[in-house]
Protein backbone atom coordinates (compact mmCIF):
# COMPACT_ATOMS: atom_id res chain seq x y z
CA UNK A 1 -34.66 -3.25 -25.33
CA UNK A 2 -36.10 -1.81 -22.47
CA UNK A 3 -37.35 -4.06 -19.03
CA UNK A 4 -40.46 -2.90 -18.04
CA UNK A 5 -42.18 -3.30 -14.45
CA UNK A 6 -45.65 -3.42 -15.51
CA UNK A 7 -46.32 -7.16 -16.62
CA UNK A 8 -47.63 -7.88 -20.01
CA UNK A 9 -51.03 -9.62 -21.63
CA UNK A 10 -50.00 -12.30 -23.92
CA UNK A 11 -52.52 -14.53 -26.31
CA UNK A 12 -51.05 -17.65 -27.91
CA UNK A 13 -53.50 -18.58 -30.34
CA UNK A 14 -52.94 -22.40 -31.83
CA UNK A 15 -53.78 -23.52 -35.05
CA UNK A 16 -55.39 -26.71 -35.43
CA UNK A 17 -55.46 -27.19 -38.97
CA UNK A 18 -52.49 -29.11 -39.18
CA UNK A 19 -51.86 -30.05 -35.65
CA UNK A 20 -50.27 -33.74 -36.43
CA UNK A 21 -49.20 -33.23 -40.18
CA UNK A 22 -45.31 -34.05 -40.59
CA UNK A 23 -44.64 -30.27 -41.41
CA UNK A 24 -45.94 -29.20 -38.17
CA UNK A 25 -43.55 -31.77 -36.06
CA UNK A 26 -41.13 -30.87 -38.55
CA UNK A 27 -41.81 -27.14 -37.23
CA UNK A 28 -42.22 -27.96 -33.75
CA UNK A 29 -38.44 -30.10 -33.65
CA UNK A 30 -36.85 -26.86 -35.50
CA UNK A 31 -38.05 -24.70 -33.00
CA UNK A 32 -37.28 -26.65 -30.08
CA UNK A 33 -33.59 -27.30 -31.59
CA UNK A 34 -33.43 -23.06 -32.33
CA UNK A 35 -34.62 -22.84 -28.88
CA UNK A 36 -31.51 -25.13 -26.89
CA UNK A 37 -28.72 -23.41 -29.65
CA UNK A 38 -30.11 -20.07 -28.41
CA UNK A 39 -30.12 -20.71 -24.45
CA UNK A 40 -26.77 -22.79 -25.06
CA UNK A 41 -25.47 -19.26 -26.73
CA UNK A 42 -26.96 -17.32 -23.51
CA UNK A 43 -24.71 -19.59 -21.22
CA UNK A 44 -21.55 -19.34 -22.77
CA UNK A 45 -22.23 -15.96 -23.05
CA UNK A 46 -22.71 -15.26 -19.63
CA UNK A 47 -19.41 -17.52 -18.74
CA UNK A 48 -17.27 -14.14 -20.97
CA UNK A 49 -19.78 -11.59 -19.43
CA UNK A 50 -18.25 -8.28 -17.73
CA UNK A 51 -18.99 -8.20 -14.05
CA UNK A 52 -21.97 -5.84 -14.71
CA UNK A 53 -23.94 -8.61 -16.83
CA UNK A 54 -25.15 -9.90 -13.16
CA UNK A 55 -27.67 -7.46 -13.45
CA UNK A 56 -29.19 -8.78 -16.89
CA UNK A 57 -32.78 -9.82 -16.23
CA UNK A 58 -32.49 -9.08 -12.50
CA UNK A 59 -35.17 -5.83 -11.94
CA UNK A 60 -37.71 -6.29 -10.02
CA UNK A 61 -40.59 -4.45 -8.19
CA UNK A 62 -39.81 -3.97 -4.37
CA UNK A 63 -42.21 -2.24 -1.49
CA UNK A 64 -40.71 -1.34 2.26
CA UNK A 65 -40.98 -3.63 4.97
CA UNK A 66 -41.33 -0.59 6.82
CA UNK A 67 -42.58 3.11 6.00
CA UNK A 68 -41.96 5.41 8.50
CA UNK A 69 -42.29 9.72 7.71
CA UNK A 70 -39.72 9.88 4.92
CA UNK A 71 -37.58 6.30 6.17
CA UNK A 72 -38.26 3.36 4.02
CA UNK A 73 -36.59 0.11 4.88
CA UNK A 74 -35.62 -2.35 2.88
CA UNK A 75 -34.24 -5.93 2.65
CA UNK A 76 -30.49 -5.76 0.92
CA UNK A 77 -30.81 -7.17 -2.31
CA UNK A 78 -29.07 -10.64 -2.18
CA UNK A 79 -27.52 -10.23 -5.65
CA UNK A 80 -26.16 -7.53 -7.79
CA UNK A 81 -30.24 -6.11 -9.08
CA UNK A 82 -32.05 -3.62 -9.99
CA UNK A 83 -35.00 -3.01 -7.94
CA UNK A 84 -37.61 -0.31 -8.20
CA UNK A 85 -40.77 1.29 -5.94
CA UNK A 86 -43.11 3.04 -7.90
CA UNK A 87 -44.94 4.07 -4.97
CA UNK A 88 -41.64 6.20 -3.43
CA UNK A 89 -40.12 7.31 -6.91
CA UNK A 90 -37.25 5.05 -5.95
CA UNK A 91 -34.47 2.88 -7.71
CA UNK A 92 -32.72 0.45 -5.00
CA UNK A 93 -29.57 -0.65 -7.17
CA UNK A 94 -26.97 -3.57 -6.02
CA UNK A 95 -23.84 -3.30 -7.92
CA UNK A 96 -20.31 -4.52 -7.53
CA UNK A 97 -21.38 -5.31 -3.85
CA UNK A 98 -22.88 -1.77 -3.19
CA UNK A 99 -25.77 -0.77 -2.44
CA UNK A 100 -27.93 2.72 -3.93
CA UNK A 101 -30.98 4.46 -3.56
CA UNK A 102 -32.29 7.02 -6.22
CA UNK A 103 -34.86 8.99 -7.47
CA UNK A 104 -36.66 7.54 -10.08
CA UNK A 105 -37.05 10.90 -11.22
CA UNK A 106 -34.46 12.35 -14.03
CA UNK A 107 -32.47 15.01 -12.83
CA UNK A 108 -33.05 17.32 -15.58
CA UNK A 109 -36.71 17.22 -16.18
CA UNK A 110 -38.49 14.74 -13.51
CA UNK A 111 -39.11 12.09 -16.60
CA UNK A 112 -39.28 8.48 -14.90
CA UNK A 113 -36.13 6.82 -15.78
CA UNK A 114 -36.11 3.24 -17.09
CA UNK A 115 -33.67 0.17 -16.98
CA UNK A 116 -32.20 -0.80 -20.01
CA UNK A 117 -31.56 -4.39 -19.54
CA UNK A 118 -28.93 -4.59 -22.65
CA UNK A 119 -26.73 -2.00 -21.95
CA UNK A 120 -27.03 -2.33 -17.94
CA UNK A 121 -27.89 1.59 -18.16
CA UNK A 122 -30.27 3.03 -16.21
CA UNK A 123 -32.12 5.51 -18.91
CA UNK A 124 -34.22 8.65 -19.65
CA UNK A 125 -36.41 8.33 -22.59
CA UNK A 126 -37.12 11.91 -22.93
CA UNK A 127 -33.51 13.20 -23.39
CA UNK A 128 -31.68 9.77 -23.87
CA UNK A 129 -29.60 10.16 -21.20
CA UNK A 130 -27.86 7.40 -19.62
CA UNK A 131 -26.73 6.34 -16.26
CA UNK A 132 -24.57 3.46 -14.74
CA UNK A 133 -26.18 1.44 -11.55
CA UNK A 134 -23.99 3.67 -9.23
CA UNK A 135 -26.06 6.90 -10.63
CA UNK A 136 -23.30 8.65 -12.53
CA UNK A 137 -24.52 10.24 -16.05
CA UNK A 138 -23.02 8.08 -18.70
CA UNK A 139 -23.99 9.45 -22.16
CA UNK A 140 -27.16 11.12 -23.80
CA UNK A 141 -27.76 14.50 -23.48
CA UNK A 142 -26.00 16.43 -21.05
CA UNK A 143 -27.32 15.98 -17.56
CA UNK A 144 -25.95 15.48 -14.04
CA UNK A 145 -25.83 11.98 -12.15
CA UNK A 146 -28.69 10.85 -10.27
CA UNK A 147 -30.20 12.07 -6.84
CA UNK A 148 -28.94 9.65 -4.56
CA UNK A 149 -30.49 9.42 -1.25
CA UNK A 150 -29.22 8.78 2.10
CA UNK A 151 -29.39 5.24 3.43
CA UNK A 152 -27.71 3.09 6.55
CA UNK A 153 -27.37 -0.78 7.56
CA UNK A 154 -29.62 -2.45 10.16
CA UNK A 155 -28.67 -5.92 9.61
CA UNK A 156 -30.00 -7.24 6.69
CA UNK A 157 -31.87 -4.34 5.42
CA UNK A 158 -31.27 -0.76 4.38
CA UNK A 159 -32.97 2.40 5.84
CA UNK A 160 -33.20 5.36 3.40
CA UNK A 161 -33.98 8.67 3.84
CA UNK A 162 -36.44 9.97 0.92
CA UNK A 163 -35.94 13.72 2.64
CA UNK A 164 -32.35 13.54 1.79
CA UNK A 165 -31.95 14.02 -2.00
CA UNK A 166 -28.34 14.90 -2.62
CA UNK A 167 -26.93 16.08 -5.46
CA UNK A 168 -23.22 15.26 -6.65
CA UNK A 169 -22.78 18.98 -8.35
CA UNK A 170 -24.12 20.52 -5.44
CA UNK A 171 -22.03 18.50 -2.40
CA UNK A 172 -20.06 15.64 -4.03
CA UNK A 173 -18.45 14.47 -1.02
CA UNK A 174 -22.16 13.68 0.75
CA UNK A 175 -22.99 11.85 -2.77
CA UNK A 176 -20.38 9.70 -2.89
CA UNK A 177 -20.79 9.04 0.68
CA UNK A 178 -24.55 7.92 0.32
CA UNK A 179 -23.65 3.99 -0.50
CA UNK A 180 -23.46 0.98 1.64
CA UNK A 181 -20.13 -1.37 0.88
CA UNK A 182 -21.23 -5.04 1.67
């Protein structure tokens, strides 16, 4: 399952044929019942979750509070999130109280990358490559991690530096350096 940013049309269309037969309150009670055994499932769930099931259902679309040449500010995400700008090719990721900036941009062929919400993977659909929230290739076809950018504290929010793609094969020391520890 993949979350997508763009938000989706839906059309409920009711039937009114049998609106108060006993069948359709029959129908209605089963549903309702199906409904509390699956969100009761959800919570215990989430009570044996690995630390990285924070991030289930938390993506969002984010803009900068401030734009200025290639700096882009930010507020820190209060929660471990996914968070992504369209506008700037960016992916602002929380995770295990760190904070990242990427290129939306796969690093093998420029395809934008995606969030898959069930495997907390950040993912290519052209080459099926996968990525954890800190940017490092996980699986799929044969790739390198994720440009991170450069990016600094000022109080509650983050500056980064869209200018400053780095690249772990190229100097691994500035890539692992690009993060903020909260």
């Amino acid at each position: 399952m993949t979350d997508r940013i763009q938000p989706e049309s839906t059309t409920v269309e009711r039937s009114t044929a049998c609106g108060d037969c006993p069948a359709a309150a029959a129908g209605r009670r089963a549903f309702i019942r199906d409904v509390g055994v699956m969100v009761a499932a959800l919570f215990a769930a989430g009570a044996v979750a690995s630390p990285a099931a924070a991030l289930a259902g938390t993506i969002a679309e984010v803009r900068p509070s401030v734009a200025r040449g290639v700096l882009r500010t930010y507020a820190i995400p209060s929660g471990d999130s996914i968070a992504i700008d369209v506008d700037n090719d960016l992916i602002l990721a929380r995770w295990q109280n760190r904070v990242y900036a990427f290129s939306l941009k796969c690093p093998h062929r420029g395809t934008r990358l995606e969030w898959l919400n069930d495997e907390q993977r950040i993912f290519c659909p052209k080459h099926k490559a996968r990525f954890t929230p800190n940017g490092a290739h996980d699986s799929g076809r044969g790739s390198r991690d994720l440009d991170r950018y450069s990016l600094s504290r000022q109080g509650s929010s983050v500056i980064i530096d869209l200018g400053s793609a780095l690249r772990a094969d190229a100097d691994a020391a500035a890539w692992r350096a690009a993060v903020i520890t909260l």
